[in-house]
N, C-alpha and C. Protein backbone atom coordinates (compact mmCIF):
# COMPACT_ATOMS: atom_id res chain seq x y z
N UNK A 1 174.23 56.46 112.88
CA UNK A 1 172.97 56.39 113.62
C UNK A 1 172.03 55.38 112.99
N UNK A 2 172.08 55.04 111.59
CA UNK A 2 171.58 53.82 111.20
C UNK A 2 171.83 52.61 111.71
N UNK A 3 172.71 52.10 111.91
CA UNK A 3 173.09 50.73 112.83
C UNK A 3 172.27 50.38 114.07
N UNK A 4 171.78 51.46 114.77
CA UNK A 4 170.80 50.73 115.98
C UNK A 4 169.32 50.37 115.12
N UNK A 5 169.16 50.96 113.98
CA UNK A 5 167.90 51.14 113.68
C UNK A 5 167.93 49.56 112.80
N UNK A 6 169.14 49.11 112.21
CA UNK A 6 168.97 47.99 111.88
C UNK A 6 168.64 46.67 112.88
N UNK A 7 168.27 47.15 113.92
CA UNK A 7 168.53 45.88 115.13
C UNK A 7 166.93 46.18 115.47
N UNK A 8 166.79 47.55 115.50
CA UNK A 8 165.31 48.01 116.21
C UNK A 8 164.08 47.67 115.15
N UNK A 9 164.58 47.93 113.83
CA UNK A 9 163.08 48.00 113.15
C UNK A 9 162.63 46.43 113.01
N UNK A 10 163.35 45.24 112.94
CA UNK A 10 162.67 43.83 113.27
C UNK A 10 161.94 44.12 114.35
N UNK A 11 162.94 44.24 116.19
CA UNK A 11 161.93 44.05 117.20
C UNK A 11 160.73 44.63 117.19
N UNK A 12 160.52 45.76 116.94
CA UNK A 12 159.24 46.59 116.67
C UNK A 12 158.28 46.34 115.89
N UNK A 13 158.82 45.43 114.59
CA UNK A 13 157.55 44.87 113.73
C UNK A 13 157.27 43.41 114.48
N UNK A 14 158.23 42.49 115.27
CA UNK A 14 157.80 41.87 115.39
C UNK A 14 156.76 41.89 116.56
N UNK A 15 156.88 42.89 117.27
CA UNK A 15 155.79 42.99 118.53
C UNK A 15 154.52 43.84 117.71
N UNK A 16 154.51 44.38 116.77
CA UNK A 16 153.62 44.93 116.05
C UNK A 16 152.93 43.63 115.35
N UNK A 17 153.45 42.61 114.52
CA UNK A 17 153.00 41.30 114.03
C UNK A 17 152.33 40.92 115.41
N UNK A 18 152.57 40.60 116.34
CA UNK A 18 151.97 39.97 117.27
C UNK A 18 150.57 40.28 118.06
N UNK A 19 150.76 41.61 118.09
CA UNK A 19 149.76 42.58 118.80
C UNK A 19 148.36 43.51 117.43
N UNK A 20 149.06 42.96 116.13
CA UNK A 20 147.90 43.35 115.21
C UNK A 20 147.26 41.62 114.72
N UNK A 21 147.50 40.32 115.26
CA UNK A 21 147.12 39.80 115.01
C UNK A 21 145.47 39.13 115.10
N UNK A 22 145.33 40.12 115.96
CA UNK A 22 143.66 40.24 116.47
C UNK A 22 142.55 41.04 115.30
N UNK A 23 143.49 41.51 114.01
CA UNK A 23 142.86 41.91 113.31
C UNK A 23 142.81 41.61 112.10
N UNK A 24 143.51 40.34 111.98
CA UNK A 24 143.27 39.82 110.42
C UNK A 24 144.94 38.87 110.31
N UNK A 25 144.74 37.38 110.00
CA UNK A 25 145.86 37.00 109.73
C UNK A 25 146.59 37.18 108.42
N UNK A 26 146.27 38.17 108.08
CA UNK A 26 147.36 38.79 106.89
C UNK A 26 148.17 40.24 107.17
N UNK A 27 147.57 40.79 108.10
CA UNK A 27 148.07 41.72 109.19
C UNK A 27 149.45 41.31 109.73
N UNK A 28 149.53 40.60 110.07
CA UNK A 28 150.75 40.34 111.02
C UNK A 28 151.83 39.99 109.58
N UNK A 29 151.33 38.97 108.28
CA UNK A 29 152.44 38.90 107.62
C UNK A 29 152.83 39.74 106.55
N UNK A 30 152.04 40.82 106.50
CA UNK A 30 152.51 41.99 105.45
C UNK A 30 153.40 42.90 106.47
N UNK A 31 153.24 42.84 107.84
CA UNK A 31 153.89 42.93 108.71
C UNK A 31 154.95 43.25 108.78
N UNK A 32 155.01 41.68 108.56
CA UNK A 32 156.81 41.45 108.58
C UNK A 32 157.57 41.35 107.47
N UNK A 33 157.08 41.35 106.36
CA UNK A 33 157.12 41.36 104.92
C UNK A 33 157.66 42.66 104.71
N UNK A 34 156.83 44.07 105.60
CA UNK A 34 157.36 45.44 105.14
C UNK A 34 158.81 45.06 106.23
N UNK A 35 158.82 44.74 107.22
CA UNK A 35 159.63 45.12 108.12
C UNK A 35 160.85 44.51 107.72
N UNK A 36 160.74 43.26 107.35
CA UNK A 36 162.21 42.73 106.88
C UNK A 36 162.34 43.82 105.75
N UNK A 37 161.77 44.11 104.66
CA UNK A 37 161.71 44.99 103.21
C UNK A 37 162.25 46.38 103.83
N UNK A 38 162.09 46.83 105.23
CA UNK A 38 162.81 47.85 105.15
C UNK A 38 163.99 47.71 105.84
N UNK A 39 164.36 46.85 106.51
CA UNK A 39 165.37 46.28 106.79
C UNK A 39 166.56 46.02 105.83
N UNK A 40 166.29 45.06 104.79
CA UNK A 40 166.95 44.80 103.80
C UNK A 40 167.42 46.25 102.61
N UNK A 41 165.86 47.33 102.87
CA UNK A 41 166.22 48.36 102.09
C UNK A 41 167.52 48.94 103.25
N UNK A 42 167.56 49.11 103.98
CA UNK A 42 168.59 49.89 104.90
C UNK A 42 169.92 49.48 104.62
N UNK A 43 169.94 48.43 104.59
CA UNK A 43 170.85 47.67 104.93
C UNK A 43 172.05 48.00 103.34
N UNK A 44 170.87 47.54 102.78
CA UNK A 44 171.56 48.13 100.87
C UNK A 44 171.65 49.61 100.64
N UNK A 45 171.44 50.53 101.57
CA UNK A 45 171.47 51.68 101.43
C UNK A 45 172.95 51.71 101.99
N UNK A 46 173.79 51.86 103.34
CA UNK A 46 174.51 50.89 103.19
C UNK A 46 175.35 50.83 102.70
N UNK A 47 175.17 49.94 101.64
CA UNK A 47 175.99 49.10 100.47
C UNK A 47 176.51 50.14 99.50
N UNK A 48 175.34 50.75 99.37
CA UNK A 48 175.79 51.72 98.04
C UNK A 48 176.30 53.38 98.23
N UNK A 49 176.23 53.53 99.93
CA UNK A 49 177.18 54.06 100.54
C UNK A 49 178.51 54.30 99.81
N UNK A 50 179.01 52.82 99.66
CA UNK A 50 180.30 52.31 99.62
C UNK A 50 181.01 52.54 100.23
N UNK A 51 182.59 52.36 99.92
CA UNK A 51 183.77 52.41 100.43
C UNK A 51 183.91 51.32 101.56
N UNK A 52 183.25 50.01 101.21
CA UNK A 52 182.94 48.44 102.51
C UNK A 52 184.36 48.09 101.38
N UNK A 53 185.29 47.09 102.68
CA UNK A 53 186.06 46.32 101.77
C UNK A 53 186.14 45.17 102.68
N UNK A 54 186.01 43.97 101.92
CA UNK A 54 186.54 42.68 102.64
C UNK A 54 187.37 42.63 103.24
N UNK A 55 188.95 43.14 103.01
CA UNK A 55 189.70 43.04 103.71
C UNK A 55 190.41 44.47 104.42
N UNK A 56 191.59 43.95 105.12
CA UNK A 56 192.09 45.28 105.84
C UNK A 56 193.84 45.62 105.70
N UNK A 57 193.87 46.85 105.55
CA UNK A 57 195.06 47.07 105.28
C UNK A 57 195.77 46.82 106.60
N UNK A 58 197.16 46.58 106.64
CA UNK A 58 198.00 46.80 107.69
C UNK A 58 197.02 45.94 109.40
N UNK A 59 195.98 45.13 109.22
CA UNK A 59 195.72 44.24 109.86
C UNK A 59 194.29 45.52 111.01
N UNK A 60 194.59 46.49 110.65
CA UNK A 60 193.81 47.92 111.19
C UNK A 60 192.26 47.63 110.98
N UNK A 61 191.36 47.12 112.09
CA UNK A 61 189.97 47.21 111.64
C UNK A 61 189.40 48.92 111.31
N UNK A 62 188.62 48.80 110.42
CA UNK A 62 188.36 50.01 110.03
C UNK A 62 187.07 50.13 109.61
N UNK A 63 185.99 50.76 110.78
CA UNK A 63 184.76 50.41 110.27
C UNK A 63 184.24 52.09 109.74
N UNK A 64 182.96 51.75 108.53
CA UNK A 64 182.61 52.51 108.06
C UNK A 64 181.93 53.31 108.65
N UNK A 65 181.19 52.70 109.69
CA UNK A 65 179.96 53.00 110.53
C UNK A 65 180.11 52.95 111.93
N UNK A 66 179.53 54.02 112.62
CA UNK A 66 180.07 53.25 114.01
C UNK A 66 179.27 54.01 114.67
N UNK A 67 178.29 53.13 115.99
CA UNK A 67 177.36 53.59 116.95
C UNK A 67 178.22 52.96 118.37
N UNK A 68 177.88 54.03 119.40
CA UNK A 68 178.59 53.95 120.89
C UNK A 68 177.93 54.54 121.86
N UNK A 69 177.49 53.96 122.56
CA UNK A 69 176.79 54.60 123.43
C UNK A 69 176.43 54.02 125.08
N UNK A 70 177.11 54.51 125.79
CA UNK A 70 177.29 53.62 127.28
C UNK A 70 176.04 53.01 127.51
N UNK A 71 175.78 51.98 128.39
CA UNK A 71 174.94 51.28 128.68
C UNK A 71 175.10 50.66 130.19
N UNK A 72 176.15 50.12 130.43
CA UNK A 72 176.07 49.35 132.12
C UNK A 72 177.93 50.57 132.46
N UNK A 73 177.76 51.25 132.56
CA UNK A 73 179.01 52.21 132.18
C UNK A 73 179.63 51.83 133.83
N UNK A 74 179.41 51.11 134.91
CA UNK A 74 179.94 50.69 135.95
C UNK A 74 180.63 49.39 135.90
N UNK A 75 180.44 48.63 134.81
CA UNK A 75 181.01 47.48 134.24
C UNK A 75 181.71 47.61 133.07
N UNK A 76 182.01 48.77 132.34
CA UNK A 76 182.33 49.19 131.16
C UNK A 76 181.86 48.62 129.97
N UNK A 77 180.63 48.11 129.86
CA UNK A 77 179.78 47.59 128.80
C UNK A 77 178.76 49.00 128.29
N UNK A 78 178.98 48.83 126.88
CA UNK A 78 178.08 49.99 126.11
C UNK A 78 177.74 48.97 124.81
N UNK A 79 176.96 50.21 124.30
CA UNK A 79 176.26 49.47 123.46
C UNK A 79 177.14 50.21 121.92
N UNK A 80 178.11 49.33 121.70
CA UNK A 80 178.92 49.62 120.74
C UNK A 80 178.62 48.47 119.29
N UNK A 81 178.13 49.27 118.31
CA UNK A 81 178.01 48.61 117.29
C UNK A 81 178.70 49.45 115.95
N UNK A 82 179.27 48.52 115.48
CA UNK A 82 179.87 48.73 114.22
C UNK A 82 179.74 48.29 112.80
N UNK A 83 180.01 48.22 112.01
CA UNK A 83 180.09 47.68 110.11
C UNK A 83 181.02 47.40 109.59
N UNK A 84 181.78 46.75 108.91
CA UNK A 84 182.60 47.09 107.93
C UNK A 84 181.70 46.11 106.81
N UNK A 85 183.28 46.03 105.94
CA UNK A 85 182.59 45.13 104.64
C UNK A 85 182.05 43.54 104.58
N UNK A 86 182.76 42.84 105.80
CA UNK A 86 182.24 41.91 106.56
C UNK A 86 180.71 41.36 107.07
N UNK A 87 180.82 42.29 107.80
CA UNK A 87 179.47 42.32 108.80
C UNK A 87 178.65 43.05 107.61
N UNK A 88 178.51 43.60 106.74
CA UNK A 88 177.78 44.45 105.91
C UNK A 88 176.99 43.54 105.01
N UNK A 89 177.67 42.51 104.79
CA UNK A 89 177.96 41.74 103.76
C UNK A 89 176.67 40.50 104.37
N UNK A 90 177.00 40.32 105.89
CA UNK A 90 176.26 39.36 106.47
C UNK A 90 175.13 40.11 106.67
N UNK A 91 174.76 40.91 107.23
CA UNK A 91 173.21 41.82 107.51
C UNK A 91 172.50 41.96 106.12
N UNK A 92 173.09 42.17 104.97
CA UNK A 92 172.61 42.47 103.84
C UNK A 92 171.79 40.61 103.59
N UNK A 93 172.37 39.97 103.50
CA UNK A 93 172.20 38.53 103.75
C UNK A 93 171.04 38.47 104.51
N UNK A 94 171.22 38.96 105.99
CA UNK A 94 170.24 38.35 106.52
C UNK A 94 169.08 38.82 106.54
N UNK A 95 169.13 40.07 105.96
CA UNK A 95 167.60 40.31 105.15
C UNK A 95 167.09 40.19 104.57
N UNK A 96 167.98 39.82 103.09
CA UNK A 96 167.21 38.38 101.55
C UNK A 96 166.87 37.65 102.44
N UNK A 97 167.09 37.03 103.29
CA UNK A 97 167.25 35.87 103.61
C UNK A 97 165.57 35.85 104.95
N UNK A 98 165.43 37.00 105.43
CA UNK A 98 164.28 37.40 106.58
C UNK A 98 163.37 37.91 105.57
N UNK A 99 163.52 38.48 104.18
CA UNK A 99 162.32 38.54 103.40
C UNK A 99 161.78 36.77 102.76
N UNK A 100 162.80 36.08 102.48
CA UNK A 100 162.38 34.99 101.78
C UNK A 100 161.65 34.36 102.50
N UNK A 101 162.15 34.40 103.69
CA UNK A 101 161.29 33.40 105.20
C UNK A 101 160.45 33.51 105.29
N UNK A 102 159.72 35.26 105.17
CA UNK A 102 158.28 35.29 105.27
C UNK A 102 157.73 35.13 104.13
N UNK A 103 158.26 35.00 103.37
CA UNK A 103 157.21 34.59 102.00
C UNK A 103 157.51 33.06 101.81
N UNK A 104 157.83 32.57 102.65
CA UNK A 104 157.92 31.29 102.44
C UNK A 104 156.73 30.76 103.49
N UNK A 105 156.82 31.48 104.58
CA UNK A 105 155.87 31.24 105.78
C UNK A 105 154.48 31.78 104.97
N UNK A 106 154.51 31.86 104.39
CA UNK A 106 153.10 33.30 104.16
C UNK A 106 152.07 31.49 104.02
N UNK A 107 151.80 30.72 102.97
CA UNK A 107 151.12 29.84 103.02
C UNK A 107 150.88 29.04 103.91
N UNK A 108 152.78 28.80 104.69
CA UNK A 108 152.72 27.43 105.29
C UNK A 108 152.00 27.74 106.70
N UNK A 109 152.22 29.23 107.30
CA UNK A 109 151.65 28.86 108.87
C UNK A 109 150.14 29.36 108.45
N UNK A 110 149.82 28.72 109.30
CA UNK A 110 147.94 28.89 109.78
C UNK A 110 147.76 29.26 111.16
N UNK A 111 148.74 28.60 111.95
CA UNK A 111 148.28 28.75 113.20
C UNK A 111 149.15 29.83 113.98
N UNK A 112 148.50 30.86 114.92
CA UNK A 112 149.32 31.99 115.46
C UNK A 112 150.46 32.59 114.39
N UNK A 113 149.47 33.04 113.66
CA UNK A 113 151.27 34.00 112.60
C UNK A 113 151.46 35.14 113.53
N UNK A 114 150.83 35.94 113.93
CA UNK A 114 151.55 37.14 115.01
C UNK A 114 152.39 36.36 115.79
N UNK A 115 152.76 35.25 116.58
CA UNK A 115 153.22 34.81 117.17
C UNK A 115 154.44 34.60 116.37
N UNK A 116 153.92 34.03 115.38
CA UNK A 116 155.35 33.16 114.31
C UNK A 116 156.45 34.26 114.16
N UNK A 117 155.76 35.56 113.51
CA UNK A 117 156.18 36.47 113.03
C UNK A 117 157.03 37.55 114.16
N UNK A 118 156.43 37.27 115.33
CA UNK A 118 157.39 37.98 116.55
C UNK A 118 158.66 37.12 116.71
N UNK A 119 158.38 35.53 116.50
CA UNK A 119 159.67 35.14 117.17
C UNK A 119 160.27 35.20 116.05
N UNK A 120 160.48 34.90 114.56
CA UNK A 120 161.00 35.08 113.27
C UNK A 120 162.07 36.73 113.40
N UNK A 121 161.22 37.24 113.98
CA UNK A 121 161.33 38.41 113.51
C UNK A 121 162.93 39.25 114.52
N UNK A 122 161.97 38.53 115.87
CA UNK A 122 163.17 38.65 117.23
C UNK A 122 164.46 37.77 117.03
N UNK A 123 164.47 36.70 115.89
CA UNK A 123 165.36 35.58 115.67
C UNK A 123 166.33 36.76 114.98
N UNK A 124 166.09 36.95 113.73
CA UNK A 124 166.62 37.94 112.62
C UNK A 124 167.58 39.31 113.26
N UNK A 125 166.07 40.25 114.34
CA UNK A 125 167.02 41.12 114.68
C UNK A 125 168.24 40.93 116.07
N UNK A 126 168.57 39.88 116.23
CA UNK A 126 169.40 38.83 117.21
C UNK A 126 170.35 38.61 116.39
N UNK A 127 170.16 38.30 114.85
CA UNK A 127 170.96 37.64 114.30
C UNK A 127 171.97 39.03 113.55
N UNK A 128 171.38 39.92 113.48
CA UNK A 128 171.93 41.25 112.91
C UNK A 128 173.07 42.06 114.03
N UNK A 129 171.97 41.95 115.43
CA UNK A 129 172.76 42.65 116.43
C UNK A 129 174.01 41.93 117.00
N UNK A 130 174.30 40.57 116.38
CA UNK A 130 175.69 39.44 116.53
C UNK A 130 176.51 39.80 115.60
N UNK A 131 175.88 39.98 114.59
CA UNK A 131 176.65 40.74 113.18
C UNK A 131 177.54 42.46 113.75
N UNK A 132 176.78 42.78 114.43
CA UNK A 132 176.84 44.72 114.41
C UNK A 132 177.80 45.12 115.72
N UNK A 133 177.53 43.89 116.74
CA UNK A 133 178.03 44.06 118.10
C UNK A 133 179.81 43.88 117.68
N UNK A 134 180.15 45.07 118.68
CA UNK A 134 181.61 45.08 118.88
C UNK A 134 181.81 44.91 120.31
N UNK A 135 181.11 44.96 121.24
CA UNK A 135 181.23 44.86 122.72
C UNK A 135 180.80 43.61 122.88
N UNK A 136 181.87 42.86 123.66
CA UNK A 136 181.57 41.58 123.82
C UNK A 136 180.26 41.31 124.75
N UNK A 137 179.86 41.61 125.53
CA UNK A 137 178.64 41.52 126.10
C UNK A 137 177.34 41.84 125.34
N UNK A 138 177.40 43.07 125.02
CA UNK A 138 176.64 42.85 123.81
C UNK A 138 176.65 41.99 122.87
N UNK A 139 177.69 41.55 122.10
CA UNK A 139 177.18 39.85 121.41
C UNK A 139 177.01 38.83 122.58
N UNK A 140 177.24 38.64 123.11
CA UNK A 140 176.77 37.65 124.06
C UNK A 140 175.28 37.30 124.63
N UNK A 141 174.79 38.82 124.93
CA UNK A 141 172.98 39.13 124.78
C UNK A 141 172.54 38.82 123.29
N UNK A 142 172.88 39.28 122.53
CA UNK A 142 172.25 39.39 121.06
C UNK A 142 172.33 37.66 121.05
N UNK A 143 173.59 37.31 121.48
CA UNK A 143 173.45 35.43 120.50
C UNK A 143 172.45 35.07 122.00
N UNK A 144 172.56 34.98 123.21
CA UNK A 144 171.38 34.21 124.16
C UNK A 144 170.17 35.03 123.97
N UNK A 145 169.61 35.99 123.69
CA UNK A 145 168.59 36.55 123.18
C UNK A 145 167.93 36.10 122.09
N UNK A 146 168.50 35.38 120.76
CA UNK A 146 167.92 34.20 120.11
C UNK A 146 167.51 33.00 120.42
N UNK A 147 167.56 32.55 121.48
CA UNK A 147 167.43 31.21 121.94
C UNK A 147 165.70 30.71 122.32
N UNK A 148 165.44 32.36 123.12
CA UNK A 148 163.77 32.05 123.58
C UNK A 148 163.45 31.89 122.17
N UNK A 149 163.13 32.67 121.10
CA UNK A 149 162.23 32.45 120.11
C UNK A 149 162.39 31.64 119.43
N UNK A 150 163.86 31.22 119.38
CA UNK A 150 164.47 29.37 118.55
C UNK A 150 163.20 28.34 119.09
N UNK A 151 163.36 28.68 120.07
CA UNK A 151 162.76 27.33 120.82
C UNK A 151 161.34 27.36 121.00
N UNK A 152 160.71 28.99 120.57
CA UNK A 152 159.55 28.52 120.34
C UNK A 152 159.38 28.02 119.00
N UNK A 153 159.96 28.23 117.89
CA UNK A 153 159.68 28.16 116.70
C UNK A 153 159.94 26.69 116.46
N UNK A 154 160.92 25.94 117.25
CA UNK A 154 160.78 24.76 116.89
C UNK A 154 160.06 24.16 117.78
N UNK A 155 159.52 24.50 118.96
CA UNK A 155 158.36 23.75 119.44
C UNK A 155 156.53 23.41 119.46
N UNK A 156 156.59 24.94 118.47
CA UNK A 156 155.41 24.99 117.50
C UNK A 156 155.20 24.86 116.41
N UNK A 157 156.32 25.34 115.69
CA UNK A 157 155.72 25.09 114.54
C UNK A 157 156.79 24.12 113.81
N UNK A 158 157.54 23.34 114.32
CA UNK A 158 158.35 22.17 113.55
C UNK A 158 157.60 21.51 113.36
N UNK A 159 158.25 20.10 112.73
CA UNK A 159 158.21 19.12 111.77
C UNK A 159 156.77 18.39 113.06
N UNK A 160 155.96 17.73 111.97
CA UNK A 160 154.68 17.26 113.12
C UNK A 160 155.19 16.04 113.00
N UNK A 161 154.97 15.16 114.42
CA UNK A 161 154.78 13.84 114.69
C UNK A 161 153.64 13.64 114.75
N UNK A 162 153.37 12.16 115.33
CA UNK A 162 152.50 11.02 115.05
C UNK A 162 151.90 11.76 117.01
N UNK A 163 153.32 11.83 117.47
CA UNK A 163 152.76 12.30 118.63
C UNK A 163 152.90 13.99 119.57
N UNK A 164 153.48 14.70 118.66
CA UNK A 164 153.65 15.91 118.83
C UNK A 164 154.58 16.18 120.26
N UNK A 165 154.83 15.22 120.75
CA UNK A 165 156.04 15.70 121.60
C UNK A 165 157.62 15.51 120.88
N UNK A 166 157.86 15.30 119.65
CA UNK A 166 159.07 15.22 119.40
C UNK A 166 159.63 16.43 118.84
N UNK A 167 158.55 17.93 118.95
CA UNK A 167 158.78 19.10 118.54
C UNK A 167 159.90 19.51 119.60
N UNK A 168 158.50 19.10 120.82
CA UNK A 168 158.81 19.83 122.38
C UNK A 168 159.98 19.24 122.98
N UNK A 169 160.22 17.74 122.51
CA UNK A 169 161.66 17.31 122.49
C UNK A 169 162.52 17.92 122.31
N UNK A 170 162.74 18.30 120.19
CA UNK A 170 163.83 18.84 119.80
C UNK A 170 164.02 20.54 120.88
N UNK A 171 162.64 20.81 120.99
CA UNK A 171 162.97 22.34 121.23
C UNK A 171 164.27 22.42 122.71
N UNK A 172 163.55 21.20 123.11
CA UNK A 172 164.49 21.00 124.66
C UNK A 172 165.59 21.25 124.30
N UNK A 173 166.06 20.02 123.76
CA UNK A 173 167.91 19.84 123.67
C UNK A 173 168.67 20.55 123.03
N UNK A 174 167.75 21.38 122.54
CA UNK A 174 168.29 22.30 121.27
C UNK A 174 168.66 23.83 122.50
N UNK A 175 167.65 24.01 123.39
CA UNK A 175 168.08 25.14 124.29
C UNK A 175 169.19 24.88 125.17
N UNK A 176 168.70 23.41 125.51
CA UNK A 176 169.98 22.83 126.79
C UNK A 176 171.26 22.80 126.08
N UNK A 177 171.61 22.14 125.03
CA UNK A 177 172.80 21.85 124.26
C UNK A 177 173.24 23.28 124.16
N UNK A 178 172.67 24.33 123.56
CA UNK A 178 173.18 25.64 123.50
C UNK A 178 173.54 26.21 124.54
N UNK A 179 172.62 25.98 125.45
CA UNK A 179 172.90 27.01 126.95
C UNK A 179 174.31 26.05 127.41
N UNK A 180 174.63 24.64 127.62
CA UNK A 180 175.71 24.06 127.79
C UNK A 180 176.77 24.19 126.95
N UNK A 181 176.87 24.34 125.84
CA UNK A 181 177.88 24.39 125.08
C UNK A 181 178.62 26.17 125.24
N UNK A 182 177.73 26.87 125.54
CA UNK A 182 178.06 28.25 125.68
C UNK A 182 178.97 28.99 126.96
């Protein structure tokens, strides 16, 4: 029953970052600071679980963890998420990795951090629920479900030009190339 909660507690802080940003721009990034922090705590909880192994005997996936629960049940799509030592390995990752971000962001943005911090945040738990998904449709939502907030993040707050459309550029080709290549 932990596994959905690793996907849920980003989206929830990040609409919480967004919607407390009317009350102080340090609000939104302690925010996300706890939210990745409990994320990453989950995730290592977890870990020390044990019994995760890199590999598999007799070729048999064998997950430690396992959430199932119908969802479009007329198409036979549910919302099936799983773990092993693999995927465990990557979520644990991508929460060092969603705490460092915001403390890396903490100086650099000024402008809209509730904003920053929703799409950061919606990026991360996208990037977990690709990790967790065993139903192919479900990864398929989780990876095009990263794309809106990609593209805001590089159309606001990337690299500045001389003329500020080469953000709104990259953000373009960066959605089109993905949505085409997919």
């Amino acid at each position: 029953m932990l596994l959905p909660w690793l996907i849920l507690i980003p989206f929830i802080g990040g609409f919480l970052c967004w919607q407390t940003e009317r009350f102080g721009v340090k609000v939104p990034r302690w925010i996300a600071l706890i939210t990745m922090g409990l994320t990453l705590a989950l995730s290592l909880q977890l870990w020390l679980q044990g019994g995760y192994s890199l590999t598999q005997s007799a070729g048999i996936p064998q997950w430690q963890s396992e959430f199932d629960m119908p969802w479009i049940p007329r198409f036979g799509i549910s919302i099936h998420l799983a773990i092993d030592g693999l995927s465990l390995l990557m979520v644990v990752l991508t929460g060092l990795l969603g705490v460092l971000a915001v403390l890396c962001s903490w100086k650099e943005i000024e402008k809209y951090q509730g904003f920053f911090h929703l799409n950061l945040m919606w990026i991360l738990g996208g990037v977990i629920g690709v990790f967790l998904a065993i139903d192919m449709f479900l990864f398929f939502f989780f990876w095009e479900m990263m794309l809106v907030p990609m593209y805001f993040l590089i159309a606001l707050w990337g690299h500045k030009a001389s003329d500020g459309k080469t953000r709104i550029t990259a953000a373009t080709k960066f959605f089109i190339y993905t949505q085409a290549s997919g």
